[in-house]
Protein backbone atom coordinates (compact mmCIF):
# COMPACT_ATOMS: atom_id res chain seq x y z
CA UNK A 1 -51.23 -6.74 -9.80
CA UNK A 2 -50.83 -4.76 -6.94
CA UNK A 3 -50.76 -0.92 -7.33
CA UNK A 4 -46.99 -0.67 -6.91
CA UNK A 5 -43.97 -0.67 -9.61
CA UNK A 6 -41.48 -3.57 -9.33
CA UNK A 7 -38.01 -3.42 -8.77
CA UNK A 8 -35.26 -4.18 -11.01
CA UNK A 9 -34.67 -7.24 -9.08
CA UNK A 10 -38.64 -8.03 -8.71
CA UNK A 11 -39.33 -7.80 -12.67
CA UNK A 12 -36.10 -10.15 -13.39
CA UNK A 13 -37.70 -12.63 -11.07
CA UNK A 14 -41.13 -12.30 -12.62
CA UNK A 15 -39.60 -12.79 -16.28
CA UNK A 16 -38.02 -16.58 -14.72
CA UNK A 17 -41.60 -17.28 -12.65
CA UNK A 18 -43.44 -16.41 -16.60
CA UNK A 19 -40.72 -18.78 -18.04
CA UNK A 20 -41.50 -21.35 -15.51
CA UNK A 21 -45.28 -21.06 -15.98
CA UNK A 22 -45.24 -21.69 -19.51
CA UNK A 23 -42.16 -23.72 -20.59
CA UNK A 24 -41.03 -23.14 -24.08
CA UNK A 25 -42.71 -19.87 -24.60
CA UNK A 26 -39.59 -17.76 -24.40
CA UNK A 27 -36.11 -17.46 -22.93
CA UNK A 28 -34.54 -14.91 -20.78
CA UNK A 29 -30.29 -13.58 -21.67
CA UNK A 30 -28.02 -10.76 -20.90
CA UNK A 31 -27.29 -9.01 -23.90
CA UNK A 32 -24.96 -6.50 -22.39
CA UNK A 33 -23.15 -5.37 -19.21
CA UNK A 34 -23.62 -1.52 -17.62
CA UNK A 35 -20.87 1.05 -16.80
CA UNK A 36 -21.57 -0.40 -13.48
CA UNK A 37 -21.19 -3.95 -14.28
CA UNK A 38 -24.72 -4.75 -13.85
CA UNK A 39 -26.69 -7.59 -16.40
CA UNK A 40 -29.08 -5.73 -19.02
CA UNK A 41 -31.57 -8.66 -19.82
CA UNK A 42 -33.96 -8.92 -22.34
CA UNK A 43 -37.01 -11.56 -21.91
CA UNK A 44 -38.29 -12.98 -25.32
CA UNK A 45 -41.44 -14.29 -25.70
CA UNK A 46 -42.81 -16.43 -28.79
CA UNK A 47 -41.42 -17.45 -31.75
CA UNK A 48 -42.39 -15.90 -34.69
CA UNK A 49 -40.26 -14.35 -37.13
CA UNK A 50 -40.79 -10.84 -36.85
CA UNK A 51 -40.13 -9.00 -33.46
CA UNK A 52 -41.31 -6.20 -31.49
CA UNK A 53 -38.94 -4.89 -29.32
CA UNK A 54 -40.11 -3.41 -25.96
CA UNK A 55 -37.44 -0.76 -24.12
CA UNK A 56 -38.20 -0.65 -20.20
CA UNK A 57 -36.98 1.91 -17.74
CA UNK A 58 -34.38 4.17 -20.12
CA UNK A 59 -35.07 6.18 -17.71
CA UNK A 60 -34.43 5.43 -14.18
CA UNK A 61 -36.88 7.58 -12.40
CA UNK A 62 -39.87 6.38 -14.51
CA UNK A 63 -40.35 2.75 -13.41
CA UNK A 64 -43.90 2.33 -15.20
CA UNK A 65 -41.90 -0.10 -18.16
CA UNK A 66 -40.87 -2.48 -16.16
CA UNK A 67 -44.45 -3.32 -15.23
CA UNK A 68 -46.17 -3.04 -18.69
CA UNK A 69 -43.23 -5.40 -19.80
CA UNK A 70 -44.49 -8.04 -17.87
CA UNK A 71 -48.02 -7.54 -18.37
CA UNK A 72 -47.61 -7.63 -22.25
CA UNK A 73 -44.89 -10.95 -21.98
CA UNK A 74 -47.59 -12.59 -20.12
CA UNK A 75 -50.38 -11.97 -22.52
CA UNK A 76 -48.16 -13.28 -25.50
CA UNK A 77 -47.52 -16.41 -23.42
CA UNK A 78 -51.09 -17.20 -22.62
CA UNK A 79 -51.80 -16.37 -25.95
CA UNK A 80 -54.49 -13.80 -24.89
CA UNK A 81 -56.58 -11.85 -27.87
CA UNK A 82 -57.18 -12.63 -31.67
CA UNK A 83 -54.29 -9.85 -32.28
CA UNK A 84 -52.06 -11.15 -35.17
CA UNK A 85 -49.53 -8.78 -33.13
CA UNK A 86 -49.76 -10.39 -30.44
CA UNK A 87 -49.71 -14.10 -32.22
CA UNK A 88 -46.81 -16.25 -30.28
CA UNK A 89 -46.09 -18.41 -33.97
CA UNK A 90 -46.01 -15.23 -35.98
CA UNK A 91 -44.32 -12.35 -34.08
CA UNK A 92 -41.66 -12.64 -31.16
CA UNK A 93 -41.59 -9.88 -28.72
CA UNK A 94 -38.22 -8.98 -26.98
CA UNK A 95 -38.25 -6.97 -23.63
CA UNK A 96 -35.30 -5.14 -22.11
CA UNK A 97 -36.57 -5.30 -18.88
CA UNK A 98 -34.41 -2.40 -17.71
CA UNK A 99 -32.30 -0.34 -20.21
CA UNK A 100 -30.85 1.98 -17.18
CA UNK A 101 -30.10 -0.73 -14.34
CA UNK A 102 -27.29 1.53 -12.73
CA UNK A 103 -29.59 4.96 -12.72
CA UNK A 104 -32.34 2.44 -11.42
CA UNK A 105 -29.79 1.71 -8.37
CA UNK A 106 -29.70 5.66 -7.61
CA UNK A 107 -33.28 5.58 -7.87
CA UNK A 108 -33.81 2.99 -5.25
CA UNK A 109 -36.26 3.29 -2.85
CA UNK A 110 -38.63 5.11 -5.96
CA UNK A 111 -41.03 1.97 -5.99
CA UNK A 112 -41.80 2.16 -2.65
CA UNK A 113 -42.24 6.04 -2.69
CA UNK A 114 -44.69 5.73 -5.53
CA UNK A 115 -47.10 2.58 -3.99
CA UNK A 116 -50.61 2.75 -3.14
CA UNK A 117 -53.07 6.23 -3.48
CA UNK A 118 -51.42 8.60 -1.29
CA UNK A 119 -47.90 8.61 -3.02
CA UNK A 120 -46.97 12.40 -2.98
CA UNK A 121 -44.46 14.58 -5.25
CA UNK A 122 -41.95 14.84 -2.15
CA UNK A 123 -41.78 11.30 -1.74
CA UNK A 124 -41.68 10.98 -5.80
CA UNK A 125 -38.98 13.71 -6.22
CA UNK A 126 -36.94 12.70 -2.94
CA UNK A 127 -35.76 9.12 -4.56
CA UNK A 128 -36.08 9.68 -8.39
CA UNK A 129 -32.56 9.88 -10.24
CA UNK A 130 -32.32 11.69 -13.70
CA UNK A 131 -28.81 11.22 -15.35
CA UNK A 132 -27.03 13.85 -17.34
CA UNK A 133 -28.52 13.52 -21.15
CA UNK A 134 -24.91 12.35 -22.19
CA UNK A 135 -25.41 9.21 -19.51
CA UNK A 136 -28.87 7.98 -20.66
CA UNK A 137 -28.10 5.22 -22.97
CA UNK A 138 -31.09 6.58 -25.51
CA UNK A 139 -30.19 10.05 -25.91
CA UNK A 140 -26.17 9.65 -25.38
CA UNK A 141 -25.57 8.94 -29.19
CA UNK A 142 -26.35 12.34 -29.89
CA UNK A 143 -24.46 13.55 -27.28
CA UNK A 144 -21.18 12.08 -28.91
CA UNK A 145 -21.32 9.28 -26.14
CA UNK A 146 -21.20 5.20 -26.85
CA UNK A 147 -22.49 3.84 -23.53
CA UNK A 148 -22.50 0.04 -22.94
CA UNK A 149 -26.09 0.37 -22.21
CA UNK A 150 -26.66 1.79 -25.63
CA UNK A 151 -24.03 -0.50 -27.73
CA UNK A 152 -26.30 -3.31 -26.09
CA UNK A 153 -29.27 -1.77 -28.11
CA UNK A 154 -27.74 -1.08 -30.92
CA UNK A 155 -26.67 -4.54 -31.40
CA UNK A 156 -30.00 -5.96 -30.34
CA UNK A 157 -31.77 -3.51 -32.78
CA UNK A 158 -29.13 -5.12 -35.83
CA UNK A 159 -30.07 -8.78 -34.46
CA UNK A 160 -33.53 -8.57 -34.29
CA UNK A 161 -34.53 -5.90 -37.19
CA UNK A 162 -37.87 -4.77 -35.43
CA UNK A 163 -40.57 -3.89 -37.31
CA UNK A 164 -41.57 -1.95 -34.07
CA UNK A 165 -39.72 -0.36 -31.14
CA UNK A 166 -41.57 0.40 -28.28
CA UNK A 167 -40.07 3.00 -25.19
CA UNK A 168 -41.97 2.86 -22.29
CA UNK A 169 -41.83 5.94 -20.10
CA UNK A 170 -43.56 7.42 -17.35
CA UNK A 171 -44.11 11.86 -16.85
CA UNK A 172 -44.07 12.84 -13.91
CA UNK A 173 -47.45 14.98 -14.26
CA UNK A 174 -49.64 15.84 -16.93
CA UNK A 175 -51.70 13.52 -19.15
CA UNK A 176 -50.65 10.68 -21.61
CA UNK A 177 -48.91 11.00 -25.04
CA UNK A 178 -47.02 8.74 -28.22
CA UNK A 179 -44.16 10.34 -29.94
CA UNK A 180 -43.40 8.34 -33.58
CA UNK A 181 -40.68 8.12 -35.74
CA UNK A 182 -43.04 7.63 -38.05
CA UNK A 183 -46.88 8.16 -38.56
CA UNK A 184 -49.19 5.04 -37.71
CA UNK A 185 -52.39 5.83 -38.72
CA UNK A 186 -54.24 2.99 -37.12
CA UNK A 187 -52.77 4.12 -33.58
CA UNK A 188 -54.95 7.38 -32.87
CA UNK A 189 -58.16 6.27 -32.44
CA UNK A 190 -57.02 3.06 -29.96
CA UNK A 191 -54.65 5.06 -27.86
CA UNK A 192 -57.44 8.03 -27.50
CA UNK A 193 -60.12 4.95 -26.44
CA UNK A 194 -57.59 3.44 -23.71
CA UNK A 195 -56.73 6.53 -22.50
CA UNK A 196 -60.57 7.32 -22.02
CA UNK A 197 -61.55 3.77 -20.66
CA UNK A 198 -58.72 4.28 -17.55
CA UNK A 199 -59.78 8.06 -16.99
CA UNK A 200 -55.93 9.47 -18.12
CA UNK A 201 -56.15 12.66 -20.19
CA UNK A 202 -54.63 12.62 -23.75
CA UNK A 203 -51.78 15.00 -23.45
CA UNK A 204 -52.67 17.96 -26.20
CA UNK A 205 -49.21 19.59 -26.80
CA UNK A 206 -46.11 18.47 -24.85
CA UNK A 207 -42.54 20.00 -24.38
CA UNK A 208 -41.14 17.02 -25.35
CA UNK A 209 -42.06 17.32 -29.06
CA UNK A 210 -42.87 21.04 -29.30
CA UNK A 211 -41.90 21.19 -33.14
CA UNK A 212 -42.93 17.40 -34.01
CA UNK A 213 -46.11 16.61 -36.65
CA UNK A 214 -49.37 16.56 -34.21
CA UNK A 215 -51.75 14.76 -37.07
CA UNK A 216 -54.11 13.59 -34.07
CA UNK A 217 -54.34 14.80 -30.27
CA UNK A 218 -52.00 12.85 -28.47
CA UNK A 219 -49.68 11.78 -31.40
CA UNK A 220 -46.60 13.14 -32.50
CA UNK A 221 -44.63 12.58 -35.13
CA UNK A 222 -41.29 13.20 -35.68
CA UNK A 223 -41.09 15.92 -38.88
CA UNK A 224 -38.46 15.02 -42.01
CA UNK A 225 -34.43 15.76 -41.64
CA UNK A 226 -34.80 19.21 -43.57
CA UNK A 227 -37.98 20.57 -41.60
CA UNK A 228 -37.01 24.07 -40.34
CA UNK A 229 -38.89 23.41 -36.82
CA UNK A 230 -36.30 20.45 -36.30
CA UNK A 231 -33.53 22.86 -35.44
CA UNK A 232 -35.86 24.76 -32.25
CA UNK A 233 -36.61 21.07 -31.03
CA UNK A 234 -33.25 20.58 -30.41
CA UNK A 235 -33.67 17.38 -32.30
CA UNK A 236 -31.34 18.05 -35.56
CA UNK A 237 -29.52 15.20 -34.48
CA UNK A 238 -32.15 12.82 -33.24
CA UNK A 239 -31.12 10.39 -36.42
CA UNK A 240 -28.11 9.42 -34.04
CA UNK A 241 -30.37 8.13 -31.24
CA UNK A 242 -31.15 4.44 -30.25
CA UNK A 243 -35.48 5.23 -31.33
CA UNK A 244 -34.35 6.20 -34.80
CA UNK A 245 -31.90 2.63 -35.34
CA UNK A 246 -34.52 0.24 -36.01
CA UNK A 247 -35.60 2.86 -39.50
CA UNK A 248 -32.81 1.11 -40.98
CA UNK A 249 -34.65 -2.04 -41.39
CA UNK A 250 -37.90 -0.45 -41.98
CA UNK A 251 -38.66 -0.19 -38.57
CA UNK A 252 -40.85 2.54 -36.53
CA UNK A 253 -40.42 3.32 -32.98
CA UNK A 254 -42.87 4.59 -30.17
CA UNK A 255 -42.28 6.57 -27.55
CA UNK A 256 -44.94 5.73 -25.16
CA UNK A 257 -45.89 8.14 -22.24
CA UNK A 258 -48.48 7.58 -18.99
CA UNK A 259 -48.34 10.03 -16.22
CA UNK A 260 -47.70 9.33 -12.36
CA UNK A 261 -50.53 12.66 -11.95
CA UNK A 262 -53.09 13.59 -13.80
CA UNK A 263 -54.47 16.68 -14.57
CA UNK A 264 -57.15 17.66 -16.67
CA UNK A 265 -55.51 20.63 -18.39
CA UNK A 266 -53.37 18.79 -20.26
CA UNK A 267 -56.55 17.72 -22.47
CA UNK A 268 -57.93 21.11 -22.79
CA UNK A 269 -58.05 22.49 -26.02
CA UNK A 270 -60.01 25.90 -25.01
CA UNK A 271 -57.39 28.84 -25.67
CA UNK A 272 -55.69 30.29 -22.26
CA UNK A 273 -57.02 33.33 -21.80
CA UNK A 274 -53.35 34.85 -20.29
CA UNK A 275 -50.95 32.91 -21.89
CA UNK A 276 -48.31 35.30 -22.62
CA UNK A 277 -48.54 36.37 -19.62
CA UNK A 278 -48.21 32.81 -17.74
CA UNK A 279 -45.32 32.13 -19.68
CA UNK A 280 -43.24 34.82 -18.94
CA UNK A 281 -44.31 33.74 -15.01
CA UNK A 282 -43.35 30.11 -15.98
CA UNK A 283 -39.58 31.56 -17.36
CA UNK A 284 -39.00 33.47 -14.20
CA UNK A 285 -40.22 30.57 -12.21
CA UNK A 286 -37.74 28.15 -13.48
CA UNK A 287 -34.95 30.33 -13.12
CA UNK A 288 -35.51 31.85 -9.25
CA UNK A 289 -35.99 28.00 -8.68
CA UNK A 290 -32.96 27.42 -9.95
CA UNK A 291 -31.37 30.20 -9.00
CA UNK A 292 -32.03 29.17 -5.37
CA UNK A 293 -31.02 25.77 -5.44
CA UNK A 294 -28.01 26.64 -6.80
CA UNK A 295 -26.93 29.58 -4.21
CA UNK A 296 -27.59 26.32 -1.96
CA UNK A 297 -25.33 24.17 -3.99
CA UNK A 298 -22.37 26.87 -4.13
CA UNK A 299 -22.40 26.72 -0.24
CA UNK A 300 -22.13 22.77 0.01
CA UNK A 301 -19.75 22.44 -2.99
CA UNK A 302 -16.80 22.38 -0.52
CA UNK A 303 -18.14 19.20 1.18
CA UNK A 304 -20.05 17.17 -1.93
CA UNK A 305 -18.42 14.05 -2.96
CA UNK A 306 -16.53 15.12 -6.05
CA UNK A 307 -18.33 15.11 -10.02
CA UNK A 308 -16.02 11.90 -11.27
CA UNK A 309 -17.43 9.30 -8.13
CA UNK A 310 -21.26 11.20 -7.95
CA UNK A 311 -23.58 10.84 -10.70
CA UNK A 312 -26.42 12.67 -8.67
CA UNK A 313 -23.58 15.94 -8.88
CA UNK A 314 -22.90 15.90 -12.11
CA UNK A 315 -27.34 16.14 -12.36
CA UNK A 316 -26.39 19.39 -10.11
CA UNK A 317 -23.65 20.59 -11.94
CA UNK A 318 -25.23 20.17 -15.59
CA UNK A 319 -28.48 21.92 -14.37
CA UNK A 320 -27.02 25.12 -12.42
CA UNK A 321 -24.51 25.23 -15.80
CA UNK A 322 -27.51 27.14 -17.54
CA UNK A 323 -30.17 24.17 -18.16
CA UNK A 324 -32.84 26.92 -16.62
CA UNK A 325 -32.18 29.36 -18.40
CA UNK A 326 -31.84 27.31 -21.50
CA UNK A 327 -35.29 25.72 -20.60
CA UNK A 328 -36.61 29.35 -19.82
CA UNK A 329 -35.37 30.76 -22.93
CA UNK A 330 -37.21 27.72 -25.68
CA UNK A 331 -40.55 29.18 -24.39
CA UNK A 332 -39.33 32.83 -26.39
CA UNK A 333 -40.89 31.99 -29.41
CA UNK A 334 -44.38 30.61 -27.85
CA UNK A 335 -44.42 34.04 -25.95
CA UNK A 336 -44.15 35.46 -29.27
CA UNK A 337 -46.76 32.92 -30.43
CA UNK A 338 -49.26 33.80 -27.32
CA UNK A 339 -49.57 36.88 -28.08
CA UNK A 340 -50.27 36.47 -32.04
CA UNK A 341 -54.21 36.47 -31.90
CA UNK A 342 -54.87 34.36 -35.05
CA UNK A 343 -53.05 31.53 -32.94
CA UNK A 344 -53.61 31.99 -29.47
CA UNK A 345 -52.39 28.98 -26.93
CA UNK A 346 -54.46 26.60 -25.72
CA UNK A 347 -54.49 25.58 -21.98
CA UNK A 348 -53.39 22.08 -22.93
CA UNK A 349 -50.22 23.63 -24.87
CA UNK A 350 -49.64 25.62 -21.49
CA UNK A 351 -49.89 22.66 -19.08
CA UNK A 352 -46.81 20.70 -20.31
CA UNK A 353 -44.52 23.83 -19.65
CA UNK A 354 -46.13 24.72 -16.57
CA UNK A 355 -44.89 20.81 -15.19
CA UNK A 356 -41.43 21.52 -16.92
CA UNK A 357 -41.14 24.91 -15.06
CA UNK A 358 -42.10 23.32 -11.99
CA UNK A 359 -40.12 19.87 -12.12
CA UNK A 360 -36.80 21.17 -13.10
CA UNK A 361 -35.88 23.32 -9.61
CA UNK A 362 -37.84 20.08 -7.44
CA UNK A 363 -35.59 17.09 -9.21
CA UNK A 364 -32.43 19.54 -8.62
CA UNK A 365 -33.60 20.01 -4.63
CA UNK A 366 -34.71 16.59 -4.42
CA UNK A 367 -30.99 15.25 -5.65
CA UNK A 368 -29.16 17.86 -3.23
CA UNK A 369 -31.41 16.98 -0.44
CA UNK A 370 -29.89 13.43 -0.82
CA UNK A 371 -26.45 14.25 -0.95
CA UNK A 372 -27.21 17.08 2.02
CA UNK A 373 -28.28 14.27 4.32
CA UNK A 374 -25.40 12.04 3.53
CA UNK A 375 -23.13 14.57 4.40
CA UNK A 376 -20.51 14.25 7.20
CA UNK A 377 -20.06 18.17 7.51
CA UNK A 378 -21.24 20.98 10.74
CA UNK A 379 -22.61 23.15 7.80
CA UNK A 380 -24.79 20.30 6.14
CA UNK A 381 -27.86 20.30 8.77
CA UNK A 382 -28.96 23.92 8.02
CA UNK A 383 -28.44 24.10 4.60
CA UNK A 384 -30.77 21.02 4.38
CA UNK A 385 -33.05 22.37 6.56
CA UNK A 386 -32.94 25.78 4.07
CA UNK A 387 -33.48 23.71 1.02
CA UNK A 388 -36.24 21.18 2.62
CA UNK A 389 -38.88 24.07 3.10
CA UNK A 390 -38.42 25.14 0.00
CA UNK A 391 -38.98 21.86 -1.79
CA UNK A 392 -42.08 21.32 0.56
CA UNK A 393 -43.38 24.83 -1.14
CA UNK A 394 -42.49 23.86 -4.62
CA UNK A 395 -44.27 20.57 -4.44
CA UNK A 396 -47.84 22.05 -2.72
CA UNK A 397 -47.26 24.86 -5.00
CA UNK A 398 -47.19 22.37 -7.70
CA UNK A 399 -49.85 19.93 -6.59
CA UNK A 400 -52.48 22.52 -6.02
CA UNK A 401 -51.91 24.74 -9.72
CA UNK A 402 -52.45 22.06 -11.92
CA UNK A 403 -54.86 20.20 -9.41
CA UNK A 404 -52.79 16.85 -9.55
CA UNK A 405 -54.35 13.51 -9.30
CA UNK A 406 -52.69 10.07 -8.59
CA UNK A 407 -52.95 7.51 -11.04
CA UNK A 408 -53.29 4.02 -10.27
CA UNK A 409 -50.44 1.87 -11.35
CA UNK A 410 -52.73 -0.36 -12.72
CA UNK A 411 -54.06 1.93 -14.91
CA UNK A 412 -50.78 3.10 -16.06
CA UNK A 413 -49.81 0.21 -17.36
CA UNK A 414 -53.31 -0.69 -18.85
CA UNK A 415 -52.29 2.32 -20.90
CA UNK A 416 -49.68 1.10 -21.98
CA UNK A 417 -50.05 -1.85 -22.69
CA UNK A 418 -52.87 -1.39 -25.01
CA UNK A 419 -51.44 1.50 -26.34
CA UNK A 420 -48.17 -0.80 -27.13
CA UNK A 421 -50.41 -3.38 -28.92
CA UNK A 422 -52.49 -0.89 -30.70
CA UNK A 423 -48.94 0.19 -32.27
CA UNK A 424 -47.53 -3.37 -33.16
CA UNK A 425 -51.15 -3.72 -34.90
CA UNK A 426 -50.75 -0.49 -36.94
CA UNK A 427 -47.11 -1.34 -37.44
CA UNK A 428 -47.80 -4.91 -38.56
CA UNK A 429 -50.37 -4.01 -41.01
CA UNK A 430 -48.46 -1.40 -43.00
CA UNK A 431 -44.88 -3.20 -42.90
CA UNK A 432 -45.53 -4.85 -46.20
């Protein structure tokens, strides 16, 4: 495996060249169509009766899934490890090989700006796409939205009643993490053993699951309905999502995270000697970044293509609508937090919000940048130009705080992929 993420069109090809290597082991179908009219496909490997269900790419600038789906559909067709998880006759494993293929397509050109050693956050941040939450198939259910894209899960999830769920996702910086529907308490000490062998940091604390159980570093668990905490997540109605579906048949899902950069502070549990202080920095950070990408934005509005044919506007749009400030204003109670002495912050809690702080202004510039330099207007040149030096600031400013280090693709998705069989294990033992 070369150190480079495969296309959407590279991975479908790959699934056919597996299925061609070893006839019989699987098949590959569209189970669904996009808003776009693009195939989803799912690859299924073995045939046992119980399934593991493996989500790739839901979201279209992490590309990791796409990769670690192929390295775990060839290991179940060679019929690699004693693993009764991984055991062709007894469990089937079904990959959507991309859940997002239309976000993918505004993400193009992402694989090539994340190959080799020397990838770099502008090059990252310049190609990646994010939709609006209400347009990513996972998360649109709870924004009152029934995508295509998320239908097609649904309905897979109902076919195939999963005993495990698997997302596969990619941060942008920071260190590895699992979030869990629910606990698996043979997954800790496997996932912290991977994540040592590659030289990733285990992730202690993350934004992404601020108010979730933390019963080991690393693993998160999503708390009970009535929990108070579930409200300040901003998770009361996760229940609606496509990782909380496969519950209904007993299921668990996994949320599994590798980052493009490393950095060692996300596994540093020594308390941060400022960190009341760094977070009200980190607050006014994200909003004078946003703040000046949107005084940017209200000067090219006149010229933009308009919200209902541009996906990457809408990203502009929702963002300067108040997403900093909203972002800015979670971290209130933490301040509050920081500055109680019997529970001080640890640098590892700090890290995660530092990225967020940091990320949100650079994917904003890096989607206006686009549309800047696709623009057929006198005014367009200079207000690129204004917005360009900025980003190159942001993303040195960025690079050098948190000390950033590649990581190899391959070690990504070695991650991953042991962290994903590690999970079907646990799951597989305590499904009854």
């Amino acid at each position: 495996m070369t150190d480079r993420y495969p296309t959407v069109a590279e991975t479908t090809e790959s699934a056919r060249r597996l299925l061609a290597q070893f006839p019989g082991a699987g098949r590959l179908r569209r189970i669904g169509t996009s808003r776009g009219g693009r195939p989803l496909r799912m690859l299924s490997v073995g045939h046992g009766p119980r399934h593991v269900l493996v989500v790739a790419r839901p979201h279209p600038d992490e590309p990791v899934g796409s990769a670690t789906a192929l390295a775990l559909a060839e290991q179940v067709a060679r019929g690699d490890g004693p693993s009764a998880a991984t055991d062709p006759a007894a469990v089937t494993w079904d990959f959507v090989l991309c859940l997002d293929p239309d976000g993918a397509a505004l993400s193009e050109g992402i694989e090539a700006a994340t190959a080799g050693p020397d990838r770099t956050l502008e090059r990252y941040y310049r190609a990646a796409f994010r939709p609006v939450a209400a347009e990513q198939p996972e998360w649109a259910p709870i924004e009152g939205r029934q995508l295509p894209e998320s239908r097609a899960l649904f309905d897979v999830i109902d076919e195939l009643r999963p005993f495990l769920q698997c997302s596969l996702h990619n941060v942008d910086a920071g260190g590895s993490w699992v979030q869990l529907t629910r606990g698996l308490p043979g997954l800790a000490g496997p996932f912290q053993a991977s994540a040592d062998d590659v030289g990733i940091p285990v992730q202690h604390g993350t934004f992404d699951a601020l108010y979730w159980e933390n019963p080991s570093p690393g693993i998160h668990v999503l708390p009970p309905p009535d929990s108070a905490a579930r409200l300040a997540a901003g998770s009361e109605n996760i229940g609606l999502s496509t990782w909380c579906a496969p519950a209904r048949y007993g299921g668990v899902t996994a949320i599994v995270e590798v980052p493009l950069w490393a950095t060692d502070m996300a596994g540093d549990p020594a308390p941060h000697p400022a960190a009341g202080h760094v977070l009200r920095d980190l607050s006014a950070l994200v909003r004078e970044g946003g703040r000046q990408v949107t005084a940017v934005l209200d000067k090219a509005r006149g010229f933009l293509p308009p919200l209902e044919d541009s996906a990457p506007r809408r990203v502009l749009e929702w963002m300067a609508g108040g997403l900093y400030d909203l972002v800015a204003d979670s971290w209130t109670p933490l301040a509050r937090q920081a500055a109680d002495r019997s529970r001080p912050l640890t640098t590892a809690e700090v890290c995660p919000l530092d990225v967020v702080a940091r990320r949100q202004p650079l994917r904003a510039a890096g989607l206006l940048l686009r549309l800047l330099e696709a623009a057929d207007d006198p005014a367009a040149p200079a207000l690129h130009d204004e917005l360009a030096g900025l980003f190159t600031t942001w993303c040195t400013d960025f690079a050098h705080a948190l000390r950033l280090r590649p990581v190899p693709v391959t070690h990504q998705v070695e991650h991953q992929r042991r962290t994903v069989v590690a999970a079907a294990e646990s799951a597989l033992a305590t499904a009854g």
